[in-house]
PDB file of N, CA and C in Angstrom:
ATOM      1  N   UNK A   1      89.266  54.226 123.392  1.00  0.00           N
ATOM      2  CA  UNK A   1      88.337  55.082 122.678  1.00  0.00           C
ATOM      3  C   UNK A   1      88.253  54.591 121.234  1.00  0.00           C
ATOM      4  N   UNK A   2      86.949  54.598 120.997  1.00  0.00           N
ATOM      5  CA  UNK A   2      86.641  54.246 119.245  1.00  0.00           C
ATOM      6  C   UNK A   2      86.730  55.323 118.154  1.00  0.00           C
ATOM      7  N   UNK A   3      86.696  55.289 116.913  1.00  0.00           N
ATOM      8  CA  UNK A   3      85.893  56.547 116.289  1.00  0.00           C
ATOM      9  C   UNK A   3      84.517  55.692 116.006  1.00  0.00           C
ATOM     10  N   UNK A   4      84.632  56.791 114.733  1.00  0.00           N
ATOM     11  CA  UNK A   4      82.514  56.544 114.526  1.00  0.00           C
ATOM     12  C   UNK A   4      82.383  55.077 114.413  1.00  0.00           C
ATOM     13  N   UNK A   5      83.066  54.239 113.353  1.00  0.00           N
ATOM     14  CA  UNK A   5      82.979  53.411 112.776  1.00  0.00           C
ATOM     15  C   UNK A   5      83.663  51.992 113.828  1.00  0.00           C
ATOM     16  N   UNK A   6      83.256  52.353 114.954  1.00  0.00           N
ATOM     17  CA  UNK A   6      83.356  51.016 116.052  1.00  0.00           C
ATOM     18  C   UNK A   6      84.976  51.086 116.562  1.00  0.00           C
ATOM     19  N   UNK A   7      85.694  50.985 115.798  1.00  0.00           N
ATOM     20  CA  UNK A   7      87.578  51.177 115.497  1.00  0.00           C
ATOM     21  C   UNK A   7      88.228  51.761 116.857  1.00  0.00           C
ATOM     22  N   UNK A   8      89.189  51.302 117.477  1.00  0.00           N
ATOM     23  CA  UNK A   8      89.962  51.834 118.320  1.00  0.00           C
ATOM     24  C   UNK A   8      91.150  52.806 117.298  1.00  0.00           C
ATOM     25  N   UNK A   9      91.078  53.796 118.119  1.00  0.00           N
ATOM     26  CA  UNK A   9      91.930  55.162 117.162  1.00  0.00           C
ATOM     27  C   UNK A   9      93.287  54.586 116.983  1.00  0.00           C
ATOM     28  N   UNK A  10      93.796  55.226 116.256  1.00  0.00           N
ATOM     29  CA  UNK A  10      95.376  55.247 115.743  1.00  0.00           C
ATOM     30  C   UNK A  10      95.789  56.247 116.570  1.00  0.00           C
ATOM     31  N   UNK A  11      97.154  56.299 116.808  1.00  0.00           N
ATOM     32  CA  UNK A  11      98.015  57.443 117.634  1.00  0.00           C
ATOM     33  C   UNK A  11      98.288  58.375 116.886  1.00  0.00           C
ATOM     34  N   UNK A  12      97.990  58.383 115.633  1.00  0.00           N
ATOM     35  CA  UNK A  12      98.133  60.010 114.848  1.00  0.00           C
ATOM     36  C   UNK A  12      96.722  60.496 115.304  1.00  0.00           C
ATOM     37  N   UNK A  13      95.327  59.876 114.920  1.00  0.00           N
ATOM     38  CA  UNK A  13      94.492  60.907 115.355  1.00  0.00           C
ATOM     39  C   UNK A  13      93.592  60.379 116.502  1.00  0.00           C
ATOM     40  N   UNK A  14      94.377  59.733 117.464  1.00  0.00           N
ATOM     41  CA  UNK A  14      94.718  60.350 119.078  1.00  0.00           C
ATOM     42  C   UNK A  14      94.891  61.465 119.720  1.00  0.00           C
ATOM     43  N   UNK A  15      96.702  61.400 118.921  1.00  0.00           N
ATOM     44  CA  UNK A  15      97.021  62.776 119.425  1.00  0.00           C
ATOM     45  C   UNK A  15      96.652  64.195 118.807  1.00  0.00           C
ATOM     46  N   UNK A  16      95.903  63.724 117.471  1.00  0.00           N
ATOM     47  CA  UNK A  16      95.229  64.819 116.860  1.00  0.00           C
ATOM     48  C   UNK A  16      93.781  65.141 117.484  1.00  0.00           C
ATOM     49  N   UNK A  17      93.446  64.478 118.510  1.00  0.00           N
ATOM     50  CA  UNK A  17      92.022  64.518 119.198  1.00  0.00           C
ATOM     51  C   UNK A  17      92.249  65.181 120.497  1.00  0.00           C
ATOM     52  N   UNK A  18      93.621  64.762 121.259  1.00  0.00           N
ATOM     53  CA  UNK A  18      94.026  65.451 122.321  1.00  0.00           C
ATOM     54  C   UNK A  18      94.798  66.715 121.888  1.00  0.00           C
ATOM     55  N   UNK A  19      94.956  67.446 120.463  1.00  0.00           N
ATOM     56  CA  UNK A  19      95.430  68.545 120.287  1.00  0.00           C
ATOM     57  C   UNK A  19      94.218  69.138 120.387  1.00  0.00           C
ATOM     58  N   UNK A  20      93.130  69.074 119.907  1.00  0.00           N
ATOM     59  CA  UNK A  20      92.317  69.541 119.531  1.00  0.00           C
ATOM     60  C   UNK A  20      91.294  69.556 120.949  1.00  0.00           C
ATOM     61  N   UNK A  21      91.246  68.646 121.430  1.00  0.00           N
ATOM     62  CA  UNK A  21      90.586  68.871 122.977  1.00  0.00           C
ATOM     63  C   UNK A  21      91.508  69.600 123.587  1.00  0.00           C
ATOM     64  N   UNK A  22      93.023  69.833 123.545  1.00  0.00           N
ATOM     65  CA  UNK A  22      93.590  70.795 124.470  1.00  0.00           C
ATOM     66  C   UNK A  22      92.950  72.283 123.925  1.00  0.00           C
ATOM     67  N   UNK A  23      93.017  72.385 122.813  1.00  0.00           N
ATOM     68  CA  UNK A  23      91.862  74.062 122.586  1.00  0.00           C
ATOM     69  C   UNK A  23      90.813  74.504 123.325  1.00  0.00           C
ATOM     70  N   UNK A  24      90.326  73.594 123.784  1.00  0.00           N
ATOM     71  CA  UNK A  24      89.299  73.706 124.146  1.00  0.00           C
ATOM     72  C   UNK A  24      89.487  73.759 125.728  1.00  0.00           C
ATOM     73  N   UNK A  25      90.659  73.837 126.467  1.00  0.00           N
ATOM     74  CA  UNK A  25      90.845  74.036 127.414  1.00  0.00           C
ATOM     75  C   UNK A  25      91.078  75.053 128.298  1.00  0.00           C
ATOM     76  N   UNK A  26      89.911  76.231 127.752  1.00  0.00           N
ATOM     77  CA  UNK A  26      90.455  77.573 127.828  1.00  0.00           C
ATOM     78  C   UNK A  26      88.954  77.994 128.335  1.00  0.00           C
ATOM     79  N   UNK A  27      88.521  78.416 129.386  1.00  0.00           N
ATOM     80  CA  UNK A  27      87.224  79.091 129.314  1.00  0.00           C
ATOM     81  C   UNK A  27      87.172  80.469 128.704  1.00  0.00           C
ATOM     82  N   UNK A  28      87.781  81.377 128.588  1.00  0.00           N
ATOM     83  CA  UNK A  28      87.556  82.221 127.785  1.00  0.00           C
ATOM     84  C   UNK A  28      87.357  81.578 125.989  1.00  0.00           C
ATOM     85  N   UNK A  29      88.198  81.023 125.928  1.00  0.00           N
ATOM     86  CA  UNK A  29      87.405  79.911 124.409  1.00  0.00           C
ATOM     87  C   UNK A  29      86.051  79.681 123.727  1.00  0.00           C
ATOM     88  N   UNK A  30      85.749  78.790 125.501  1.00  0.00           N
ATOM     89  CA  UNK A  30      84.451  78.794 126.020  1.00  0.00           C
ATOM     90  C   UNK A  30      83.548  79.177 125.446  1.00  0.00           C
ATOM     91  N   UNK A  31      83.539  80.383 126.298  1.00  0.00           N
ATOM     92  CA  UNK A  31      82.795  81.794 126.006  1.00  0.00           C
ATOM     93  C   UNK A  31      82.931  82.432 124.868  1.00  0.00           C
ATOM     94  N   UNK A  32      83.895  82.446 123.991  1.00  0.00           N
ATOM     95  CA  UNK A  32      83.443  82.467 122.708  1.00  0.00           C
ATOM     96  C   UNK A  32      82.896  82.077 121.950  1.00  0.00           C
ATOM     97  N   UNK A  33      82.900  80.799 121.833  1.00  0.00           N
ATOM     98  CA  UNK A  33      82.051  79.738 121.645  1.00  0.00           C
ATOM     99  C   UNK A  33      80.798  79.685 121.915  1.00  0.00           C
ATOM    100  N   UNK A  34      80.203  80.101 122.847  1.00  0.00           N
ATOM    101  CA  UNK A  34      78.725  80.277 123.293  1.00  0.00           C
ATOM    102  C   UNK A  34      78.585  81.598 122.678  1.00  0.00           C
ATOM    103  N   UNK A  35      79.412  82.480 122.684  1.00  0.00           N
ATOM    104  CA  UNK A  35      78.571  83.846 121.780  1.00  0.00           C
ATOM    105  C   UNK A  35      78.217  83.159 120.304  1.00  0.00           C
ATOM    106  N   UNK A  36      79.611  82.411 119.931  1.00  0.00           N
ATOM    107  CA  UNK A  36      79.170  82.564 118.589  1.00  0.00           C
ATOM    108  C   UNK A  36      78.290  81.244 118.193  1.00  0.00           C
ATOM    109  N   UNK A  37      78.161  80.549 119.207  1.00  0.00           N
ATOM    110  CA  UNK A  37      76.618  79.453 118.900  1.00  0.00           C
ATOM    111  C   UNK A  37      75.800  80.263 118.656  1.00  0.00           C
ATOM    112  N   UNK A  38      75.171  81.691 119.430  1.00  0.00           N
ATOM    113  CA  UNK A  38      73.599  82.308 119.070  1.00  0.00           C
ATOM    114  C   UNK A  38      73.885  83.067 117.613  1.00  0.00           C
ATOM    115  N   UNK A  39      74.835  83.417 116.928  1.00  0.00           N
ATOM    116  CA  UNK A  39      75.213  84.329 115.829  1.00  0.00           C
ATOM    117  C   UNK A  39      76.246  84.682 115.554  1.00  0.00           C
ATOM    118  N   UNK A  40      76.723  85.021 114.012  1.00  0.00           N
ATOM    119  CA  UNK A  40      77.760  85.672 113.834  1.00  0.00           C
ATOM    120  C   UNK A  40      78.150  86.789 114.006  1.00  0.00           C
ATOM    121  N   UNK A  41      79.589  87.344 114.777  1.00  0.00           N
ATOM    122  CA  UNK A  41      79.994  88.396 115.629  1.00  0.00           C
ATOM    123  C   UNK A  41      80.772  89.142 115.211  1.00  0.00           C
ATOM    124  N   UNK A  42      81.131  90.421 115.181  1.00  0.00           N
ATOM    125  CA  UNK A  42      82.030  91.178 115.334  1.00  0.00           C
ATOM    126  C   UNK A  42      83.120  90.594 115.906  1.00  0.00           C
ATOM    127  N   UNK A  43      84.376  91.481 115.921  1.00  0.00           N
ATOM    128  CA  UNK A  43      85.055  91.429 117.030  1.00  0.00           C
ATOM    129  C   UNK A  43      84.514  92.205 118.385  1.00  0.00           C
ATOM    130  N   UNK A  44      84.471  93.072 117.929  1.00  0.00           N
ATOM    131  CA  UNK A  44      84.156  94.291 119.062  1.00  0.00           C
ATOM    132  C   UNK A  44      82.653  93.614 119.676  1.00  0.00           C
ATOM    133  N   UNK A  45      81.759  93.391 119.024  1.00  0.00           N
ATOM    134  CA  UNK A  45      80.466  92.452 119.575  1.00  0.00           C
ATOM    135  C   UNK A  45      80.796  91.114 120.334  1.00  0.00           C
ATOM    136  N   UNK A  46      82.129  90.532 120.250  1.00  0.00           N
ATOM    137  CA  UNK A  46      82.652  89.540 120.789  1.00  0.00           C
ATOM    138  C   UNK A  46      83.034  89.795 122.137  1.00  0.00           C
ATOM    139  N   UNK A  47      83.586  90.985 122.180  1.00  0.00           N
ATOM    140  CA  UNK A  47      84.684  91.757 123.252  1.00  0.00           C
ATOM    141  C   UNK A  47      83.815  92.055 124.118  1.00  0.00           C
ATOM    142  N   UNK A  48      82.160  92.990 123.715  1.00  0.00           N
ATOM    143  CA  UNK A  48      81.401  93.177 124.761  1.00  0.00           C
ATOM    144  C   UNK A  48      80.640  92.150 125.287  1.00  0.00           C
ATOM    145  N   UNK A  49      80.506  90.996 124.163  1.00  0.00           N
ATOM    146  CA  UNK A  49      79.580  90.021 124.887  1.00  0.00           C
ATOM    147  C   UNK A  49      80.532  89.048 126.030  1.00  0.00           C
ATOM    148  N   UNK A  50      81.573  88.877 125.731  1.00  0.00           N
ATOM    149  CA  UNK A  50      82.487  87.858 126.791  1.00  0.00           C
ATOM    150  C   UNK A  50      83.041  88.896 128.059  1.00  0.00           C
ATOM    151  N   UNK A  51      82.711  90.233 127.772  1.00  0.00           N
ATOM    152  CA  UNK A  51      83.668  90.818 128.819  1.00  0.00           C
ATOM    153  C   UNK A  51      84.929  91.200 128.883  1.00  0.00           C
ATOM    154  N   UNK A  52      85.609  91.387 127.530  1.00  0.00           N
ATOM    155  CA  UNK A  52      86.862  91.286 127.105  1.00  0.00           C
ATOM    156  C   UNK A  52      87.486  92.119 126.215  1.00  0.00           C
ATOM    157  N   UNK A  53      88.783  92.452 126.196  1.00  0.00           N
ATOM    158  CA  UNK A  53      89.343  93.347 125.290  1.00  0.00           C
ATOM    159  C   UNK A  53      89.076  92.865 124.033  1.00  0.00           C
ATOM    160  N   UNK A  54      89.066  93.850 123.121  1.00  0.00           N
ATOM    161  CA  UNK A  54      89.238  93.342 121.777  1.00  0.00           C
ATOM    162  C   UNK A  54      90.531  92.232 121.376  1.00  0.00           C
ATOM    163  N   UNK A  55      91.349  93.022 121.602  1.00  0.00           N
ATOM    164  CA  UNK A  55      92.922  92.208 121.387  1.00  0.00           C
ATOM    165  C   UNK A  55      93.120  90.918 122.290  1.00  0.00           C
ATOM    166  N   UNK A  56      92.403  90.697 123.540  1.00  0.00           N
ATOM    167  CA  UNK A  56      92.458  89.556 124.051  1.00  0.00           C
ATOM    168  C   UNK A  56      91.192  88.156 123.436  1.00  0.00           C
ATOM    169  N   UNK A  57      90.321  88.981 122.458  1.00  0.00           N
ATOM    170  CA  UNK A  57      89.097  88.215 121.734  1.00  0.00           C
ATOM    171  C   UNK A  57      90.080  87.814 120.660  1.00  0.00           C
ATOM    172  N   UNK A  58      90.711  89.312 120.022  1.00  0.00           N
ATOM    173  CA  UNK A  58      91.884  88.899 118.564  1.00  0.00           C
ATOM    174  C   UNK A  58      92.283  87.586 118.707  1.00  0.00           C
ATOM    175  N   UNK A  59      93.261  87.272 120.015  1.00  0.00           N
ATOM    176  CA  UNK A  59      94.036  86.241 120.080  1.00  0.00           C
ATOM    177  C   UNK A  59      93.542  85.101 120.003  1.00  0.00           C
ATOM    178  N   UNK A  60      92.611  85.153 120.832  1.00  0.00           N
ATOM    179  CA  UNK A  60      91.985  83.476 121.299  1.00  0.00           C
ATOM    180  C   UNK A  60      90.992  83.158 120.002  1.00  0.00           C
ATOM    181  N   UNK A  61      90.339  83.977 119.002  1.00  0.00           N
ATOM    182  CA  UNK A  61      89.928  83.725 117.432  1.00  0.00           C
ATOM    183  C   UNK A  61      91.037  83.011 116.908  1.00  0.00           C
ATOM    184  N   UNK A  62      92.227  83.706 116.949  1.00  0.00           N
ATOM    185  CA  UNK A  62      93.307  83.432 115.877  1.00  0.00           C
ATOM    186  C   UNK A  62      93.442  81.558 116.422  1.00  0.00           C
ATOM    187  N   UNK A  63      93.886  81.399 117.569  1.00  0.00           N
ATOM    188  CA  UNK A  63      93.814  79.946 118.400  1.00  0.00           C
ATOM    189  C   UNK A  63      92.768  79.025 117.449  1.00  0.00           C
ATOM    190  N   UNK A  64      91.723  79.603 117.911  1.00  0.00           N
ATOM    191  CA  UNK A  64      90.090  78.987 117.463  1.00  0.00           C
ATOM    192  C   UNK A  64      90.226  78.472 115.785  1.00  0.00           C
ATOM    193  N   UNK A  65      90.486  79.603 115.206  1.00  0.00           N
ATOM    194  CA  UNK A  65      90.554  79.234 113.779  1.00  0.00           C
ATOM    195  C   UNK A  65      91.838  78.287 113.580  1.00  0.00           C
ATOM    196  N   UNK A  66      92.952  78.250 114.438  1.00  0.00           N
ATOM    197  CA  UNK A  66      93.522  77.650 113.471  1.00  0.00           C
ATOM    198  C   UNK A  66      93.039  76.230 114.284  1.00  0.00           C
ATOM    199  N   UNK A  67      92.693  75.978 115.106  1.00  0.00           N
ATOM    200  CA  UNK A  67      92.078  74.667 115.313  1.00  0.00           C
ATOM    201  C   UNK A  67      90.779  74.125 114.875  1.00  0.00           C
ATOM    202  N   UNK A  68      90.820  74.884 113.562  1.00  0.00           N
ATOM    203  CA  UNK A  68      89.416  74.852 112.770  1.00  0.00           C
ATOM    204  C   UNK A  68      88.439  74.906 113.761  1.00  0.00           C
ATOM    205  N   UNK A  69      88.107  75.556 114.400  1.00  0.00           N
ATOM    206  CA  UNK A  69      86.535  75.614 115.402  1.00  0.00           C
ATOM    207  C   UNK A  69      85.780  76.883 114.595  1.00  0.00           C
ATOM    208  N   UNK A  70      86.217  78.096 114.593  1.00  0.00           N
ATOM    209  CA  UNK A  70      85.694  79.178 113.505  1.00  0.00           C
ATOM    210  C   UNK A  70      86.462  79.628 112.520  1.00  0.00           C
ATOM    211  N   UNK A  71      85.592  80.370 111.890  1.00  0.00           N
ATOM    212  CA  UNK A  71      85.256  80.485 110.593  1.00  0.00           C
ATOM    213  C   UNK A  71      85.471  82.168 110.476  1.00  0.00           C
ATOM    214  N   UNK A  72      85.663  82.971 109.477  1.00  0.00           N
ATOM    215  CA  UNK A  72      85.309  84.546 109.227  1.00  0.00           C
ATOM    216  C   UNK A  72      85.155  84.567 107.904  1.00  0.00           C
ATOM    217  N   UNK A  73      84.609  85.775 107.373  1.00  0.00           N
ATOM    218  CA  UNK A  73      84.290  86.600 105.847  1.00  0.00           C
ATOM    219  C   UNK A  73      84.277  87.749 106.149  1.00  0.00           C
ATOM    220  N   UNK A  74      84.773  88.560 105.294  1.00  0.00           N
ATOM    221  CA  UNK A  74      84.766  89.913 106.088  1.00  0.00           C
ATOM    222  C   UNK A  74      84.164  90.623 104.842  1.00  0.00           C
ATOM    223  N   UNK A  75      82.941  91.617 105.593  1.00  0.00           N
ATOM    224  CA  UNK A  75      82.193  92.153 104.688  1.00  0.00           C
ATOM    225  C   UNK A  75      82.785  93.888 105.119  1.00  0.00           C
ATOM    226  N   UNK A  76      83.044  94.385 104.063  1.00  0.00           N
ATOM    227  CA  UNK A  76      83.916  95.592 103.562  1.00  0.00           C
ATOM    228  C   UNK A  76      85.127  95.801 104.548  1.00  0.00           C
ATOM    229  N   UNK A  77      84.944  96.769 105.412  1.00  0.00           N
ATOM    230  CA  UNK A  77      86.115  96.554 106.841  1.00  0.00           C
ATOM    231  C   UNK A  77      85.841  95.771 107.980  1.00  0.00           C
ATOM    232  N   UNK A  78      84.966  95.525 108.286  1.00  0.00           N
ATOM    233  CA  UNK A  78      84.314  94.678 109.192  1.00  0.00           C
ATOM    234  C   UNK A  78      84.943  92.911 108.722  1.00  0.00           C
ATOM    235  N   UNK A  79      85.407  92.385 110.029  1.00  0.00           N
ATOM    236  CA  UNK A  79      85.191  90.528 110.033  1.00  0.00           C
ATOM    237  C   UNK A  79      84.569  90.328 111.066  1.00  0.00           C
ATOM    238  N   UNK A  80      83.773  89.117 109.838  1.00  0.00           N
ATOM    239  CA  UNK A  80      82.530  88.707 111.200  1.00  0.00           C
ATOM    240  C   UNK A  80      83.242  87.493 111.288  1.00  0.00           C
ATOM    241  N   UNK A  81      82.724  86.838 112.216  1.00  0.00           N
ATOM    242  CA  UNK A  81      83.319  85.366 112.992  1.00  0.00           C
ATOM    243  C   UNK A  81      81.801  84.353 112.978  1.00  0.00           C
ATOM    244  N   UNK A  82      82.392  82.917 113.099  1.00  0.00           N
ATOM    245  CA  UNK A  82      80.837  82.077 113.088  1.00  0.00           C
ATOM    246  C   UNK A  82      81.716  81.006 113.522  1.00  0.00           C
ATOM    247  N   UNK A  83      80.967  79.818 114.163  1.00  0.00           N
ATOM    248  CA  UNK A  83      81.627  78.529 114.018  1.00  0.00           C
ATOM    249  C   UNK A  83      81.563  77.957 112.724  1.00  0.00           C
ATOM    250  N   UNK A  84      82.666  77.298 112.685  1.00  0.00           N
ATOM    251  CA  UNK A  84      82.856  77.259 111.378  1.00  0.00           C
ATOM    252  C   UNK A  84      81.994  75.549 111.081  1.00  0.00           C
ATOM    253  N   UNK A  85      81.356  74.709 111.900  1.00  0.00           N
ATOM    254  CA  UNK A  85      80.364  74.251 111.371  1.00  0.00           C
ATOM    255  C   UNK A  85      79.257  73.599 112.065  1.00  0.00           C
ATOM    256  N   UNK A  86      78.489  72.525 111.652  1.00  0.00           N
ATOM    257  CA  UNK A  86      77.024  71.731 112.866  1.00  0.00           C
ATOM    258  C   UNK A  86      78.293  71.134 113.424  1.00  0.00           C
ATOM    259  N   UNK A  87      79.392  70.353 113.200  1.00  0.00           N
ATOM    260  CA  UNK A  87      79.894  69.801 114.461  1.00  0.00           C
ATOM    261  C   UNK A  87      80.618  70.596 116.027  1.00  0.00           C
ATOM    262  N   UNK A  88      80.998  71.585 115.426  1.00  0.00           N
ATOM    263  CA  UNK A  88      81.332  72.912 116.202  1.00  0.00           C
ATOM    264  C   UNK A  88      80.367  73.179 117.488  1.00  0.00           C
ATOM    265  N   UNK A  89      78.949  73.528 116.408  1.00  0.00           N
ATOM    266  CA  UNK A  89      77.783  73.625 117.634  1.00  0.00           C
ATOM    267  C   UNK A  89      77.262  72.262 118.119  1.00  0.00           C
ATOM    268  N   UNK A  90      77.971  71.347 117.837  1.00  0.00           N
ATOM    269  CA  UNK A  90      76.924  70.124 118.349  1.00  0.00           C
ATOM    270  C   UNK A  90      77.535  69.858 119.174  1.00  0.00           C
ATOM    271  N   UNK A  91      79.477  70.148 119.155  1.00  0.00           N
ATOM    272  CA  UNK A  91      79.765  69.635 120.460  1.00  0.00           C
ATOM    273  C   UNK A  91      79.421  70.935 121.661  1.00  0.00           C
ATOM    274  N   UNK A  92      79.328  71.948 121.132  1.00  0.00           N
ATOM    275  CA  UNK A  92      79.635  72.823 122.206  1.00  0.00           C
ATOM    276  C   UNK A  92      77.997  72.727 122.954  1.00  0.00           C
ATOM    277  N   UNK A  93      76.966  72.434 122.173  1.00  0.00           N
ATOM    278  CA  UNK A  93      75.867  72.124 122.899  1.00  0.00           C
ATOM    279  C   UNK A  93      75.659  70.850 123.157  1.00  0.00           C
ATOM    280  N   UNK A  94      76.165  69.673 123.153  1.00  0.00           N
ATOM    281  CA  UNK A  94      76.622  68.551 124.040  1.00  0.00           C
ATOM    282  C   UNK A  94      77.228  68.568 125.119  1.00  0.00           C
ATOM    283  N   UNK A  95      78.050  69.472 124.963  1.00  0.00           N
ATOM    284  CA  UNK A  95      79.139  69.433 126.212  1.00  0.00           C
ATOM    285  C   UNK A  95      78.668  70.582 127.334  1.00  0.00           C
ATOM    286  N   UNK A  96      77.596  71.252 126.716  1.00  0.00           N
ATOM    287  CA  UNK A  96      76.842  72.531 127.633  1.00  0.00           C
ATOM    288  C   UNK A  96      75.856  71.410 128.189  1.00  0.00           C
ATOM    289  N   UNK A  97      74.949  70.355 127.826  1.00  0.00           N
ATOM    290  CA  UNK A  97      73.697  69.933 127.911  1.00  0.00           C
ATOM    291  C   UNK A  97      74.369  68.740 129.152  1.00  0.00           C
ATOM    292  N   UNK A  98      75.529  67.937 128.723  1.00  0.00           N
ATOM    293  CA  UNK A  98      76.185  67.014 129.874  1.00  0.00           C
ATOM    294  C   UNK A  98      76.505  67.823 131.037  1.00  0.00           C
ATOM    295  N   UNK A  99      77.095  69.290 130.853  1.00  0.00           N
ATOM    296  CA  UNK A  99      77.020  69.483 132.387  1.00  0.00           C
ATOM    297  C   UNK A  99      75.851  70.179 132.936  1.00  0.00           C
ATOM    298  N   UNK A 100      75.262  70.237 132.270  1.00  0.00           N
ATOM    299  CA  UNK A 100      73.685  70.647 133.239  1.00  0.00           C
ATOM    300  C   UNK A 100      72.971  69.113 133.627  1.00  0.00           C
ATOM    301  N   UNK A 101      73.372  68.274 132.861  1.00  0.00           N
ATOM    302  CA  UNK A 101      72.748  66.954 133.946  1.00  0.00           C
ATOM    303  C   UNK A 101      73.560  66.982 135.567  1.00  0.00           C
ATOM    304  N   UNK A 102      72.046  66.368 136.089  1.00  0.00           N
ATOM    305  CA  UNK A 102      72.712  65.980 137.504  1.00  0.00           C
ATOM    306  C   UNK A 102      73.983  65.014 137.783  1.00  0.00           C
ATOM    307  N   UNK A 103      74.719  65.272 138.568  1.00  0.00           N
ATOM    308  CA  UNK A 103      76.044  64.213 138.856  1.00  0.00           C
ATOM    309  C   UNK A 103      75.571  62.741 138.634  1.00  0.00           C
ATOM    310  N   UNK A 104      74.507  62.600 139.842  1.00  0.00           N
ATOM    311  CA  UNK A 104      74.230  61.292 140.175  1.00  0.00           C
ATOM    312  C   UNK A 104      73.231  60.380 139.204  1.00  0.00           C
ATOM    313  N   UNK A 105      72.886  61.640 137.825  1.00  0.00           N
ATOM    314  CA  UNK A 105      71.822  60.911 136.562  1.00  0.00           C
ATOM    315  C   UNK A 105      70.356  61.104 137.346  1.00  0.00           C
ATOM    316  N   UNK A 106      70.553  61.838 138.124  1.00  0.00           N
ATOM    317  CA  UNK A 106      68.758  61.753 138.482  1.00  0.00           C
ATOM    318  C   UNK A 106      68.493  63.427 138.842  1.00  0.00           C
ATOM    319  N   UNK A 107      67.229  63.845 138.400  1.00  0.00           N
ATOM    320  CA  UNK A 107      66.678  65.323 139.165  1.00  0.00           C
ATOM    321  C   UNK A 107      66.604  65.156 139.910  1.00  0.00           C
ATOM    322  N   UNK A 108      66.648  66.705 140.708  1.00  0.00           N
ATOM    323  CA  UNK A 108      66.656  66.900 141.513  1.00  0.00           C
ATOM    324  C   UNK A 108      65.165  68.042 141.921  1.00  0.00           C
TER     325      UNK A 108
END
């Protein structure tokens, strides 16, 4: 594997690429992730849109952020949540857009 700049990776951010792809190994993650591609969320707006407890949304945010994927500001008592940037949504709508292609590269 390369990075941007043609380069075969170093084993620090290798394994900083496979930490960071292991986050992402969570479909409930996922699904956070796709709420918060259309807008920034509540918790509780999180909880009803994935199907999920609040405290089980709590956790997997806390995950998210610290693997820098989102972001919060909290306006008076309320925290809202967002991805925290265009690469955030670019992979998560890359990686939505590759599996809606066909297996075999052709329509069907």
């Amino acid at each position: 594997m390369t990075d941007h700049s043609g380069k075969i990776l170093n084993q620090v951010k290798a394994q900083r690429m496979a930490e960071f792809f292991g986050v992402l190994g969570d479909a409930n993650r996922w699904r956070i992730l796709s709420a918060l591609a259309t807008g920034e969320m509540r918790v509780g707006e999180l909880a009803a849109a994935v199907e999920m407890s609040e405290s089980a949304v709590s956790h997997q945010l806390r995950t998210l952020r610290t693997a820098r994927l989102v972001s919060y500001r909290k306006e008076g008592r309320n925290v809202i949540y967002r991805l925290k940037d265009h690469h955030i949504l670019n992979l998560y709508r890359d990686a939505s857009e590759h599996l809606d292609e066909p297996e075999d590269g052709h329509t069907h």
